[in-house]
C-alpha atoms as a PDB file:
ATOM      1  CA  UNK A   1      -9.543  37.251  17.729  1.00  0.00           C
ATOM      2  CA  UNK A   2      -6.455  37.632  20.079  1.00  0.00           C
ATOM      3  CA  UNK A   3      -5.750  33.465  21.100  1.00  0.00           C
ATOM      4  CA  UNK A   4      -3.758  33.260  24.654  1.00  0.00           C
ATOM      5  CA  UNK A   5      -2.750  29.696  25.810  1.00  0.00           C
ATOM      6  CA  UNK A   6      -1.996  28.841  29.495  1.00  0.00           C
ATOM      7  CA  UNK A   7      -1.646  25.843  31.539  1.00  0.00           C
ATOM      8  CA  UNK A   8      -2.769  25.579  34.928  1.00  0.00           C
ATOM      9  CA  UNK A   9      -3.696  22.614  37.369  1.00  0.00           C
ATOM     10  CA  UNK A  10      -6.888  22.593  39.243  1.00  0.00           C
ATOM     11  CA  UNK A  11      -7.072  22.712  42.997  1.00  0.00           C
ATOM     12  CA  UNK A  12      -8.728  20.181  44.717  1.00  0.00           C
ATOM     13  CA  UNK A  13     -11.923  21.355  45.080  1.00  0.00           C
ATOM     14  CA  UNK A  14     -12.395  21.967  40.778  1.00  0.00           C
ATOM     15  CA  UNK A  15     -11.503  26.119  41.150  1.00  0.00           C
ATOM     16  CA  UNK A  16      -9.372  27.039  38.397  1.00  0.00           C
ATOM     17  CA  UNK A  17      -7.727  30.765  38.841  1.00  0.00           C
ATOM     18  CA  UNK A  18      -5.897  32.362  35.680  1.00  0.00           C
ATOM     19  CA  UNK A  19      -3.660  34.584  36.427  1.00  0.00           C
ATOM     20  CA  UNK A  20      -1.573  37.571  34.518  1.00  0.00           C
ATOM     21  CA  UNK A  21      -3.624  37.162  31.497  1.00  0.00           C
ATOM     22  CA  UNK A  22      -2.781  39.612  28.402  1.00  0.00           C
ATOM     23  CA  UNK A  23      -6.308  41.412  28.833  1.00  0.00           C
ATOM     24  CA  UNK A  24      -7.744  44.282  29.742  1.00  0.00           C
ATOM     25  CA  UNK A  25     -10.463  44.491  32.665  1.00  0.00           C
ATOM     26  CA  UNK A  26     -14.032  44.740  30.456  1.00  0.00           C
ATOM     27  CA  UNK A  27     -12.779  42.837  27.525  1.00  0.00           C
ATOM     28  CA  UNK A  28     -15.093  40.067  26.793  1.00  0.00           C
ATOM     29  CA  UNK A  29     -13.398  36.813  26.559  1.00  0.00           C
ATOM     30  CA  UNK A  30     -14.348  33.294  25.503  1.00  0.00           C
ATOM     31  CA  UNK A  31     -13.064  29.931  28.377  1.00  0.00           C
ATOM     32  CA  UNK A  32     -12.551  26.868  26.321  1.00  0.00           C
ATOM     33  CA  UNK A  33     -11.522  24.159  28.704  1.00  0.00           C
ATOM     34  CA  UNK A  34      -9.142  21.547  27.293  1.00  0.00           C
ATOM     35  CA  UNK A  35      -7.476  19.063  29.544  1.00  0.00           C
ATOM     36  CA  UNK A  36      -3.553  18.477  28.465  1.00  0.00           C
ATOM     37  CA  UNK A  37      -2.069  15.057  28.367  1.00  0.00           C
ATOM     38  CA  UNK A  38      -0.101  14.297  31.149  1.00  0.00           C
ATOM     39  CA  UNK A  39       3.365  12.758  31.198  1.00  0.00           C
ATOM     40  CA  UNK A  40       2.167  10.048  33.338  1.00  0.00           C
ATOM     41  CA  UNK A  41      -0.535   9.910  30.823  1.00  0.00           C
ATOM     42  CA  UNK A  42       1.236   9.713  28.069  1.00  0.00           C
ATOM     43  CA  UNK A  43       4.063   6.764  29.384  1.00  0.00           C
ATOM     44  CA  UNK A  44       0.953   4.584  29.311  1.00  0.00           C
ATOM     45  CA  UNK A  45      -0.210   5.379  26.108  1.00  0.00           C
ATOM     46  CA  UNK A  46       3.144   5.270  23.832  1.00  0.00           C
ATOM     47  CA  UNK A  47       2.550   4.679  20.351  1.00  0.00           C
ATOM     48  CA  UNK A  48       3.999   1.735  18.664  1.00  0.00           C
ATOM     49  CA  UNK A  49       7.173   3.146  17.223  1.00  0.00           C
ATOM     50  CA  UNK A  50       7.003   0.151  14.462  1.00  0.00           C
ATOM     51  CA  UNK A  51       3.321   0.405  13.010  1.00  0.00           C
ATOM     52  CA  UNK A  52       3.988  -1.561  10.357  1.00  0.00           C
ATOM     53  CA  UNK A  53       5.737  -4.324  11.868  1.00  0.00           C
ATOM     54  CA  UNK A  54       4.967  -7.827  10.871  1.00  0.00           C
ATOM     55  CA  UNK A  55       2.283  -6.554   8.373  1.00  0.00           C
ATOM     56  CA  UNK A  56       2.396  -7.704   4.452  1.00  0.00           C
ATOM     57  CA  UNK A  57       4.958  -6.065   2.298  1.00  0.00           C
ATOM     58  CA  UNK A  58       3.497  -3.955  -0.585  1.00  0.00           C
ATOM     59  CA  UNK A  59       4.720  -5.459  -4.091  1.00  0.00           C
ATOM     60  CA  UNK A  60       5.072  -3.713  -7.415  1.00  0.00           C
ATOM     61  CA  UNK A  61       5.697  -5.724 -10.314  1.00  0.00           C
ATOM     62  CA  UNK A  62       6.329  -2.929 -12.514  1.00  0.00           C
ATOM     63  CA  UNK A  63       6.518   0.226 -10.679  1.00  0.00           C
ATOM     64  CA  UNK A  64       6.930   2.318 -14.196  1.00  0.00           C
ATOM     65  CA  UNK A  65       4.371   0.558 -15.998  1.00  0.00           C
ATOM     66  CA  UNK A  66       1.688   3.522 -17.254  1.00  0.00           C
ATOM     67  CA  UNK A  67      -1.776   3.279 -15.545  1.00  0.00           C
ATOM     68  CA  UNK A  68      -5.115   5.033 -16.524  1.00  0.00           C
ATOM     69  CA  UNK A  69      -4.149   5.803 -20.358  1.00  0.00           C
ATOM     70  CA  UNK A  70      -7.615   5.922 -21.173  1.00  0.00           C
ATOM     71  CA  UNK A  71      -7.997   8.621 -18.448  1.00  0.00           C
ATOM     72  CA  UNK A  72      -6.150  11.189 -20.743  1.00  0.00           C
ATOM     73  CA  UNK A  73      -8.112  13.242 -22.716  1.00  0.00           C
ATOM     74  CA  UNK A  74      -4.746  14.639 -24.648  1.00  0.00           C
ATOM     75  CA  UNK A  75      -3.995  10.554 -25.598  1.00  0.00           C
ATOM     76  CA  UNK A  76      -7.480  10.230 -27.334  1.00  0.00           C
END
């Protein structure tokens, strides 16, 4: 399957024209219509750049303590 990616805007009335396509005339080809994010789009929609902000600290007590010994078959 030969994948070609374009981006085009629609014109006002929904008609969508692709243009200088790498395919022969006859070749069957499958449309999958995606819409992109905009940049407009996507300045509303930042992400938080500090997910973890204000949320609990993880704690290890002992970090190099072993854990599931009796998990090991070699051990028994």
């Amino acid at each position: 399957m030969n994948a070609h990616k374009i981006e085009v805007i629609l014109t006002e009335d929904g008609t969508l024209t692709l243009q200088g396509l790498p395919f022969h005339a006859g070749d069957a080809v499958e449309v999958i219509i995606l819409e992109t994010k905009t940049l407009q789009h996507q300045a509303l929609h930042k992400p938080d750049p500090y997910p973890l902000h204000n949320t609990q600290p993880y704690r290890y007590d002992d970090p190099t303590e072993p854990v599931a010994l009796e998990d090991w078959e070699v051990l028994q």
